[in-house]
N, C-alpha and C. Protein backbone atom coordinates (compact mmCIF):
# COMPACT_ATOMS: atom_id res chain seq x y z
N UNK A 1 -26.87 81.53 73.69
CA UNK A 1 -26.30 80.27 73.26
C UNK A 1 -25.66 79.57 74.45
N UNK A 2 -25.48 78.23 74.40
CA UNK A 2 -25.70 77.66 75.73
C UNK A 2 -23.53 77.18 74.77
N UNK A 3 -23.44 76.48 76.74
CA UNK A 3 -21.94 75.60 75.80
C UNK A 3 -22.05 74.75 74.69
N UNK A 4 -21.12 74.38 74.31
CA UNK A 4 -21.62 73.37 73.46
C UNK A 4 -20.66 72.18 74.09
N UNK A 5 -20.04 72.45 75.17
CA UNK A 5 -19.63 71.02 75.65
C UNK A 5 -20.25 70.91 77.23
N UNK A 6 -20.57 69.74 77.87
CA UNK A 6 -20.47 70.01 79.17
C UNK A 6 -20.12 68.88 79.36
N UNK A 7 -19.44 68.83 81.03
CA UNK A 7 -18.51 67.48 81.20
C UNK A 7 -18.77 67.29 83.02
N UNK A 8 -18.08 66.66 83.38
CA UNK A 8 -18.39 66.20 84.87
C UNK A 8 -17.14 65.11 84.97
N UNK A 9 -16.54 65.98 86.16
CA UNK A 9 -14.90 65.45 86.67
C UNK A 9 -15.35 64.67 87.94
N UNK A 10 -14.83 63.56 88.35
CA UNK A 10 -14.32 62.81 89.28
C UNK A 10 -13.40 61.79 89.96
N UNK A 11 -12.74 62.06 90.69
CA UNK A 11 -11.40 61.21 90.83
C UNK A 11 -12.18 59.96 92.05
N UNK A 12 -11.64 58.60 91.18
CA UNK A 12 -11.93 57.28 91.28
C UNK A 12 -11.01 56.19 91.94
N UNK A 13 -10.87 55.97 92.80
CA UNK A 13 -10.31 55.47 93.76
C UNK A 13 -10.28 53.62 92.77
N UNK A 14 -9.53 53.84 91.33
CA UNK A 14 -9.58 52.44 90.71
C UNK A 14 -8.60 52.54 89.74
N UNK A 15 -7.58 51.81 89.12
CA UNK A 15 -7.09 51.90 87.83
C UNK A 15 -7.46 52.86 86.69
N UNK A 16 -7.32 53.43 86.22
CA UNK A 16 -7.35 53.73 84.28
C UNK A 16 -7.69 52.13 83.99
N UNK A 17 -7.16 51.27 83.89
CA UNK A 17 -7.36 50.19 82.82
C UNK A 17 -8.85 49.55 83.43
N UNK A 18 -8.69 49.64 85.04
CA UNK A 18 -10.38 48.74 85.31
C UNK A 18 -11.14 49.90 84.32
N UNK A 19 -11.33 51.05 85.13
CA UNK A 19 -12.41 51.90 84.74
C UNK A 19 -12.67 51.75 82.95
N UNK A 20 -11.78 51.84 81.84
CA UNK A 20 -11.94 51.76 80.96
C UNK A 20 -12.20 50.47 80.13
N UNK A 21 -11.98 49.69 80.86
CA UNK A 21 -13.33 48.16 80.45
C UNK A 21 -13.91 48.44 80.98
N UNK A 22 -14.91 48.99 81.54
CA UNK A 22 -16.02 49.32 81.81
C UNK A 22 -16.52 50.55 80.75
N UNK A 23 -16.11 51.54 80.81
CA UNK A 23 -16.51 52.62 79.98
C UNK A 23 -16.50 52.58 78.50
N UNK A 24 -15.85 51.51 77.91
CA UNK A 24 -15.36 50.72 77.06
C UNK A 24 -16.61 49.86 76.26
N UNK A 25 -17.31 49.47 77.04
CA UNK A 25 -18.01 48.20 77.15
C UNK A 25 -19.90 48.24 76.85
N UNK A 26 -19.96 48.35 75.59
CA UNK A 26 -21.77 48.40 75.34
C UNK A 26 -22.31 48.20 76.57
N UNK A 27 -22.08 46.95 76.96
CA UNK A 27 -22.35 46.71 78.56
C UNK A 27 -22.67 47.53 79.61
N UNK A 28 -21.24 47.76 79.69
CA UNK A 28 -21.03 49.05 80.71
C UNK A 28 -21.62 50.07 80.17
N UNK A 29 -22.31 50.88 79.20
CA UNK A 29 -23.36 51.84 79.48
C UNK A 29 -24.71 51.21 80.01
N UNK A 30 -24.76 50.10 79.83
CA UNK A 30 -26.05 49.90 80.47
C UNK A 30 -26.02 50.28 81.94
N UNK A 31 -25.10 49.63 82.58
CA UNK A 31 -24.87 49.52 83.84
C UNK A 31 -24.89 51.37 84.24
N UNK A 32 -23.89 51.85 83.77
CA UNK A 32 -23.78 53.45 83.89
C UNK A 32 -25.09 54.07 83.86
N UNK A 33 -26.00 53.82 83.02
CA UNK A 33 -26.88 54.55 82.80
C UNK A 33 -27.78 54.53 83.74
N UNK A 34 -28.36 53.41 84.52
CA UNK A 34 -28.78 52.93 85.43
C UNK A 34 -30.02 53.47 85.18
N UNK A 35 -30.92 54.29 83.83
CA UNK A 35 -31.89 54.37 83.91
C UNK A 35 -33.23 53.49 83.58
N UNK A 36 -32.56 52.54 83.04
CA UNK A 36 -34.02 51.55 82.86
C UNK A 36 -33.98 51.55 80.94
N UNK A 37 -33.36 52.75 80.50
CA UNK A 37 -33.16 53.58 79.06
C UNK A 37 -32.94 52.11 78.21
N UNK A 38 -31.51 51.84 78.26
CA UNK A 38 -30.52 51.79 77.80
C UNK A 38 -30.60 49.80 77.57
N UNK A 39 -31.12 49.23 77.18
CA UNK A 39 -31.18 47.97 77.22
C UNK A 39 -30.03 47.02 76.91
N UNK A 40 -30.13 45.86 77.83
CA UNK A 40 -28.57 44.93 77.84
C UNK A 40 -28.35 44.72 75.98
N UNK A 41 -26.88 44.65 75.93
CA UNK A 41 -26.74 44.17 74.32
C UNK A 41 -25.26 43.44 74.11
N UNK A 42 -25.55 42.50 73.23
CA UNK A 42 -24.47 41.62 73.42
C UNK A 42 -23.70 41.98 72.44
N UNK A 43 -23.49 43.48 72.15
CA UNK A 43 -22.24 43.81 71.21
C UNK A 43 -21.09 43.77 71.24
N UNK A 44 -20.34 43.75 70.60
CA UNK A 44 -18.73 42.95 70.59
C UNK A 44 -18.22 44.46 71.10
N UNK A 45 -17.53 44.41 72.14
CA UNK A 45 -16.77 45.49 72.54
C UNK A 45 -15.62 46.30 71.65
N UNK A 46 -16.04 48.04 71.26
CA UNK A 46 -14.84 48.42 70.29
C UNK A 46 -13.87 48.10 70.58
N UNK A 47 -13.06 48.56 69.48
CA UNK A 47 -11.48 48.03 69.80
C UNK A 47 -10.63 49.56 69.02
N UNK A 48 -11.17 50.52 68.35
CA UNK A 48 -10.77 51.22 67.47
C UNK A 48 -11.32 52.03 66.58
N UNK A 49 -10.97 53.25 66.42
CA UNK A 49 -11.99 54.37 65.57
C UNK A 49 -12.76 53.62 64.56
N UNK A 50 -14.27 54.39 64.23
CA UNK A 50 -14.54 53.28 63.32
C UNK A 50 -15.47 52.07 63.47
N UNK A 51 -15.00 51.57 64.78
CA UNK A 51 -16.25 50.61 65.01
C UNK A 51 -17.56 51.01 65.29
N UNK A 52 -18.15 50.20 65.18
CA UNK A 52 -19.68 50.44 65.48
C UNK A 52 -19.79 49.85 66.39
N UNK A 53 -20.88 50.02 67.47
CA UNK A 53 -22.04 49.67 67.86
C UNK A 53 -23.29 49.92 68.61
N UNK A 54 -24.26 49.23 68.66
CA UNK A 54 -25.80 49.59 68.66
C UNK A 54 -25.93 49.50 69.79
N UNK A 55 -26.97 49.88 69.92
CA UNK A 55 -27.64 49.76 71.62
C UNK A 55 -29.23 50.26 71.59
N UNK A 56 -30.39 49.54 71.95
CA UNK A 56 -31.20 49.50 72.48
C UNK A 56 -31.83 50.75 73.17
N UNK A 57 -33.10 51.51 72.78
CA UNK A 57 -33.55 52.38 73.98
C UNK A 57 -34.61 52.19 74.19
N UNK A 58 -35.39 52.63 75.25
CA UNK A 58 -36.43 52.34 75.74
C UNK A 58 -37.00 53.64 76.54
N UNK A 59 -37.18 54.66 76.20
CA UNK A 59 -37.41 55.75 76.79
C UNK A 59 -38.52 55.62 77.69
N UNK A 60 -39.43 54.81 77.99
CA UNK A 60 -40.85 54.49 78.29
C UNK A 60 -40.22 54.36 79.99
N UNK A 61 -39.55 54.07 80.35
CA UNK A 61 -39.13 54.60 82.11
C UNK A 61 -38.59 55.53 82.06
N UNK A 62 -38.34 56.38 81.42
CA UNK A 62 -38.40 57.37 82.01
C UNK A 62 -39.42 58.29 81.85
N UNK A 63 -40.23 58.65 81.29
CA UNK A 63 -41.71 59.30 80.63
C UNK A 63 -41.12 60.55 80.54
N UNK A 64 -39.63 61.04 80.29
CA UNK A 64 -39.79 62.78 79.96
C UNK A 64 -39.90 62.99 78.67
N UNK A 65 -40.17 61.97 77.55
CA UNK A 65 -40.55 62.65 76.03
C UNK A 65 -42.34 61.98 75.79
N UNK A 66 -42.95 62.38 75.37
CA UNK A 66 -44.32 61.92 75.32
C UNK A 66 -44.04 61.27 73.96
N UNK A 67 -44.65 59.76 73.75
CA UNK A 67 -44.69 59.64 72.35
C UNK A 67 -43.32 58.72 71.94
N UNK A 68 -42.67 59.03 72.98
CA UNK A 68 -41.13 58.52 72.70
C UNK A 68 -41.09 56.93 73.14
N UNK A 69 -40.98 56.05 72.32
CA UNK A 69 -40.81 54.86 73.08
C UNK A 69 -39.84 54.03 73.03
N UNK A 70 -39.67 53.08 72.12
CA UNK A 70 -38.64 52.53 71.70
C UNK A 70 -37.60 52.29 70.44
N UNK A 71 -36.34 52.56 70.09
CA UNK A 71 -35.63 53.08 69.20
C UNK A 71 -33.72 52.32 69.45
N UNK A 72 -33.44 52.36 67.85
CA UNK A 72 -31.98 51.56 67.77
C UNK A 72 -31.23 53.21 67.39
N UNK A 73 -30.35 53.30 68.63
CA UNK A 73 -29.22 54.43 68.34
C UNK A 73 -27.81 53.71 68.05
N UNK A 74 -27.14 53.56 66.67
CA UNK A 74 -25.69 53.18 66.20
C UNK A 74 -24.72 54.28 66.34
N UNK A 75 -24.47 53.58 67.41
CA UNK A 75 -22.90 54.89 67.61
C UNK A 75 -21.89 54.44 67.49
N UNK A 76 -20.84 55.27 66.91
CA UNK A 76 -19.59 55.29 66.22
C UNK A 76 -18.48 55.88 66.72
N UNK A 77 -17.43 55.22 66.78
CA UNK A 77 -16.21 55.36 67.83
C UNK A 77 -15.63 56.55 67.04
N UNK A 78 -14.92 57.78 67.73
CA UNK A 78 -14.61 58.78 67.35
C UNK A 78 -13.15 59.50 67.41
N UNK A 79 -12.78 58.80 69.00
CA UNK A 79 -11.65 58.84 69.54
C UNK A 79 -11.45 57.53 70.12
N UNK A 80 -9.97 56.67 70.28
CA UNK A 80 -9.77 56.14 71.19
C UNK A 80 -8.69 55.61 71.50
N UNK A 81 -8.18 55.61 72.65
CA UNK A 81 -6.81 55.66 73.08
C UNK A 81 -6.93 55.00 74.31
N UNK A 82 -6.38 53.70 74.08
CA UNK A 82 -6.97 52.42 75.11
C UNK A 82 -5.92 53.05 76.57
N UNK A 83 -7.01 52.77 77.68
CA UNK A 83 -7.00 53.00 78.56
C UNK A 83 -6.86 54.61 79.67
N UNK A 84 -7.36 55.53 78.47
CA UNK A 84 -7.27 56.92 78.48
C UNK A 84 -8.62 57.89 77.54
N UNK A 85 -9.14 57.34 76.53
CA UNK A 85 -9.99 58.25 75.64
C UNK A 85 -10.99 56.88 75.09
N UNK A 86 -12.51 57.00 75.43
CA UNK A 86 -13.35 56.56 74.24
C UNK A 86 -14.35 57.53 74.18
N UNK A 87 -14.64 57.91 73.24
CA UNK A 87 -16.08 58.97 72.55
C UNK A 87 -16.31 58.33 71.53
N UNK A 88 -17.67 58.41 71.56
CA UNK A 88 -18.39 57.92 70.07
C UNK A 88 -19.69 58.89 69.99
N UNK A 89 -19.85 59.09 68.54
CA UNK A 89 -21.23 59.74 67.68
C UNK A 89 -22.06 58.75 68.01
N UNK A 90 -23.20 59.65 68.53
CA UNK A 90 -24.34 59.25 68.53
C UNK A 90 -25.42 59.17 67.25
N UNK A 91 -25.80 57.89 66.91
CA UNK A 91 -26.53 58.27 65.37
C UNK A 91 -27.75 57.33 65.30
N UNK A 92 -28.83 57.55 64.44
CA UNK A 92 -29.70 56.83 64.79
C UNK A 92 -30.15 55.73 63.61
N UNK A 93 -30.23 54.69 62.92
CA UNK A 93 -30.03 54.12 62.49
C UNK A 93 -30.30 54.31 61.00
N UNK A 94 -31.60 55.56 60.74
CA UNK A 94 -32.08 55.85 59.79
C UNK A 94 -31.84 56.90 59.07
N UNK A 95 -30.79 57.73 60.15
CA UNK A 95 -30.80 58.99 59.76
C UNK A 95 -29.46 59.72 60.03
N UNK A 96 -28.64 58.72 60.95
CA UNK A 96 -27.22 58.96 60.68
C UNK A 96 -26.74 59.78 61.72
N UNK A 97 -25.63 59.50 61.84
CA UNK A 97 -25.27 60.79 63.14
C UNK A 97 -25.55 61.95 63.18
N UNK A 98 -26.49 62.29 64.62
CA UNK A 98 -27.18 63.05 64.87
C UNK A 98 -26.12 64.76 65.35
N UNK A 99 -24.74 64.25 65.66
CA UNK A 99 -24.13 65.75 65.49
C UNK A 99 -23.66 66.01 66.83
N UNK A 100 -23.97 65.15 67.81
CA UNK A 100 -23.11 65.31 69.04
C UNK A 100 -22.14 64.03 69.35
N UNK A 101 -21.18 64.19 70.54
CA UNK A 101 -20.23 63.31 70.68
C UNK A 101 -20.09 63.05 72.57
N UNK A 102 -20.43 61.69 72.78
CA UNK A 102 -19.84 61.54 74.34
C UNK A 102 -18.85 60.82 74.25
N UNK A 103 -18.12 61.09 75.74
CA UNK A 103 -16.75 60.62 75.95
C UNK A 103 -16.22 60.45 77.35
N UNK A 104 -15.77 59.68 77.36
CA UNK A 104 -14.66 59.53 78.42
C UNK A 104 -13.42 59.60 78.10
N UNK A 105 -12.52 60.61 79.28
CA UNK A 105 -11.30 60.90 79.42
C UNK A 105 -10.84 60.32 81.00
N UNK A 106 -9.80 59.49 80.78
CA UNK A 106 -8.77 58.97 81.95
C UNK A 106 -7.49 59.48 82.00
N UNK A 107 -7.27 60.35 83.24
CA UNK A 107 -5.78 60.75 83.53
C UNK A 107 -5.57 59.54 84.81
N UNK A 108 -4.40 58.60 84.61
CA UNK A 108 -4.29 58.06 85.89
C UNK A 108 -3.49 59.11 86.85
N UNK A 109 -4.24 59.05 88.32
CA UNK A 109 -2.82 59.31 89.64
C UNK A 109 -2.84 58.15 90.16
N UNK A 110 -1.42 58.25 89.78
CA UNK A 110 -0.74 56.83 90.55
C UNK A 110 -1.65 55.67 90.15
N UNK A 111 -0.91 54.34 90.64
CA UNK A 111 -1.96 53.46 90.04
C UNK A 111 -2.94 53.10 90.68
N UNK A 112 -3.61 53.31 91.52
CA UNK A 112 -4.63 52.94 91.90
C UNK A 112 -6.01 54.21 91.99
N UNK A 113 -5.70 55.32 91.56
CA UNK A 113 -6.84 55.97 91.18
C UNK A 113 -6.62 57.11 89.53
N UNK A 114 -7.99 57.37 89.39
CA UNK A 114 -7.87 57.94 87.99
C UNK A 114 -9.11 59.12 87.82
N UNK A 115 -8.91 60.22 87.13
CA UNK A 115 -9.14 61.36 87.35
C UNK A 115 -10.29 60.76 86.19
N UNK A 116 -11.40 61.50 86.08
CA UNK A 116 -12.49 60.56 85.42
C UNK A 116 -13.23 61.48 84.54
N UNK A 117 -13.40 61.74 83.14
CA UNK A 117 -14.64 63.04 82.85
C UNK A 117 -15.28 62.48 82.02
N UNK A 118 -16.39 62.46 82.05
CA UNK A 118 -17.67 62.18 81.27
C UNK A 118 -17.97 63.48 80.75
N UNK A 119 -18.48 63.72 79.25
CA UNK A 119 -18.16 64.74 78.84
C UNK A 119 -19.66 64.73 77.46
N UNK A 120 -20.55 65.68 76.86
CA UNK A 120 -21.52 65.31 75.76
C UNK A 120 -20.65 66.89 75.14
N UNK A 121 -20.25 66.61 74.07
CA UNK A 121 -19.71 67.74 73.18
C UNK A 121 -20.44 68.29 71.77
N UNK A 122 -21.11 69.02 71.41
CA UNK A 122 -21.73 69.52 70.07
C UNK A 122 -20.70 70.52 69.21
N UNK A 123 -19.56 70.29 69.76
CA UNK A 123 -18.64 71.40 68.77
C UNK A 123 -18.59 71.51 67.28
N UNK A 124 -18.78 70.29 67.27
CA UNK A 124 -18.92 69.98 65.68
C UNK A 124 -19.94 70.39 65.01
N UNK A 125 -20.95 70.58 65.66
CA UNK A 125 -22.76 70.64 64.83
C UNK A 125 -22.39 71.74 64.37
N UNK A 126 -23.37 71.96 62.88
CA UNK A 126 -23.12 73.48 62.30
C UNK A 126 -23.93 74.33 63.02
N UNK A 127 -23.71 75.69 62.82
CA UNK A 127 -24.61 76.55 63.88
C UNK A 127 -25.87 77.07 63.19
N UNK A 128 -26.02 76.64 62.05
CA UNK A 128 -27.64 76.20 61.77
C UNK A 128 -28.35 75.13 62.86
N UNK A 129 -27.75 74.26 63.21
CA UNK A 129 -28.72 73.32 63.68
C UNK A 129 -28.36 73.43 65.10
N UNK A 130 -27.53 74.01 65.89
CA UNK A 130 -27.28 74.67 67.27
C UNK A 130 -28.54 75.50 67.47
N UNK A 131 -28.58 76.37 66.36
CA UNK A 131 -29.75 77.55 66.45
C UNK A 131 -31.13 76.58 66.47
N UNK A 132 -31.16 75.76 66.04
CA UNK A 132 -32.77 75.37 65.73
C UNK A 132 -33.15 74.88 66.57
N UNK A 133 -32.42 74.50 67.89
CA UNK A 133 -33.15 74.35 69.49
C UNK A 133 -31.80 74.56 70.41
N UNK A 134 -32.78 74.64 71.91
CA UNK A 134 -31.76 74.63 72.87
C UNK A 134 -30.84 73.75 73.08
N UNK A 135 -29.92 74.13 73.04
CA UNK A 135 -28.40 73.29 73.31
C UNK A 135 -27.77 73.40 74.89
N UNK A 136 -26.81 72.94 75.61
CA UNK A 136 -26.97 71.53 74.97
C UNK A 136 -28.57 70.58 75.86
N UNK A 137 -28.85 69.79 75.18
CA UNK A 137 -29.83 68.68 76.13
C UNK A 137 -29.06 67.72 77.25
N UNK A 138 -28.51 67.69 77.26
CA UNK A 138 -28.06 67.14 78.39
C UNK A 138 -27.47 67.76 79.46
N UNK A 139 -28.01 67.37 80.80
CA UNK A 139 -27.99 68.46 81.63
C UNK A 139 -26.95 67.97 81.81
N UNK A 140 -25.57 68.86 82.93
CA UNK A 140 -24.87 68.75 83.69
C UNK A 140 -25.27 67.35 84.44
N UNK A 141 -26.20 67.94 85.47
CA UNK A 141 -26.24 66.39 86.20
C UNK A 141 -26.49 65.28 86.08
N UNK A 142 -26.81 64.83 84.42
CA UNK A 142 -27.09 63.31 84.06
C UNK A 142 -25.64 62.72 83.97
N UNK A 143 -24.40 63.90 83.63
CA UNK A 143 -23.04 63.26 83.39
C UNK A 143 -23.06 63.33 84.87
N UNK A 144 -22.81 63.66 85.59
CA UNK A 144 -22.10 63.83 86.95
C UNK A 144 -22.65 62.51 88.22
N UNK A 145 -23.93 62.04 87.32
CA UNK A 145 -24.69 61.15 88.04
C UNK A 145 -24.19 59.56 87.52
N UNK A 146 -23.88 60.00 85.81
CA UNK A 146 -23.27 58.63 85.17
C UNK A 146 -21.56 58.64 86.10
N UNK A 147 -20.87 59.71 86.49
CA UNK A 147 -19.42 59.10 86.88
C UNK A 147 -19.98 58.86 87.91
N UNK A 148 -20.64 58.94 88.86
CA UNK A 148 -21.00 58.91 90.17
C UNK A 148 -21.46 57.15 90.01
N UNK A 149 -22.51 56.97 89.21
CA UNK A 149 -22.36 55.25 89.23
C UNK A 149 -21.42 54.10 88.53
N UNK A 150 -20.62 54.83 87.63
CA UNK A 150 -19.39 54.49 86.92
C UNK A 150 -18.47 54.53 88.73
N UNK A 151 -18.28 55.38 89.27
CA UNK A 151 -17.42 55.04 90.45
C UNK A 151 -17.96 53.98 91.72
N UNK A 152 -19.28 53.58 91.48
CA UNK A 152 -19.74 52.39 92.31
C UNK A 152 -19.84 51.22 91.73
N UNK A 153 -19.41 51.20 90.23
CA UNK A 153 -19.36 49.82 89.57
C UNK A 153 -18.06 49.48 89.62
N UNK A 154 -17.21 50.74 89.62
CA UNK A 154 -15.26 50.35 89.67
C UNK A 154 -15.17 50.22 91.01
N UNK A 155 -15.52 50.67 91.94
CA UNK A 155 -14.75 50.22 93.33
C UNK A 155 -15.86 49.33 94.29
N UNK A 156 -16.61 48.53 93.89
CA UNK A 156 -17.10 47.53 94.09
C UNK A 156 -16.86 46.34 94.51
N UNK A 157 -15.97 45.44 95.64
CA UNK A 157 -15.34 44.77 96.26
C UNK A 157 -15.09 43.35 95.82
């Protein structure tokens, strides 16, 4: 059995409050994601557990699922604690949250930088459906690659 959380730390030479309008921001996963995936969307930025919103995929640049092309994932705010915590469920429009949770956590040092973790958590899934494939799918280095361009969109001149 694999973790069921994995996360990726980096300290960001930017505010807590920049970084989290950004991380914050339907938007800003596009930008984060930087894979081609994730299509622009003019959703109203959460504000509070509870909200929704959608986002666009497009798996077809990246070609690692065969068959996989285009699809509406509605995710749902889970935690949030402005300028310190957003996670939201990932769910898919037809079939409802799928049972994992991403997130961002902000510790500020001092004010001008902030300790940064991007994080995909399955703690919650029952361990029926842990068992019924490998966990987790998301590698380590897709988070570590999202703070890595999350820290070139915040300290950007």
């Amino acid at each position: 059995m694999s973790e069921k959380r994995v996360s990726a730390t980096r300290r960001i030479a930017a505010p807590a409050a920049e970084i989290y309008a950004i991380v914050s921001s339907p938007a800003g996963h596009v930008a984060i994601d930087g894979s081609g995936m994730l299509v622009a969307t003019d959703a109203a930025q959460p504000t509070k557990v509870g909200d929704v919103f959608e986002m666009h995929m497009d798996r077809r640049p990246l070609g690692d699922i065969p068959n996989m092309t285009e699809y509406d994932v509605t995710n749902t705010v889970t935690r949030f604690e402005d300028n310190r915590v957003f996670e939201w469920a990932i769910g898919v429009r037809d079939r409802g949250n799928v049972g994992h949770v991403y997130g961002w956590e902000l510790e500020p040092v001092g004010d001008h930088a902030t300790d940064v973790t991007n994080y995909c958590d399955w703690t919650d899934l029952p361990e029926t459906m842990l068992n019924a494939r490998p966990w987790p799918v998301v590698p380590v280095e897709m988070l570590e690659q999202s703070v890595a361009n999350l820290e070139q969109l915040a300290t950007r001149a």
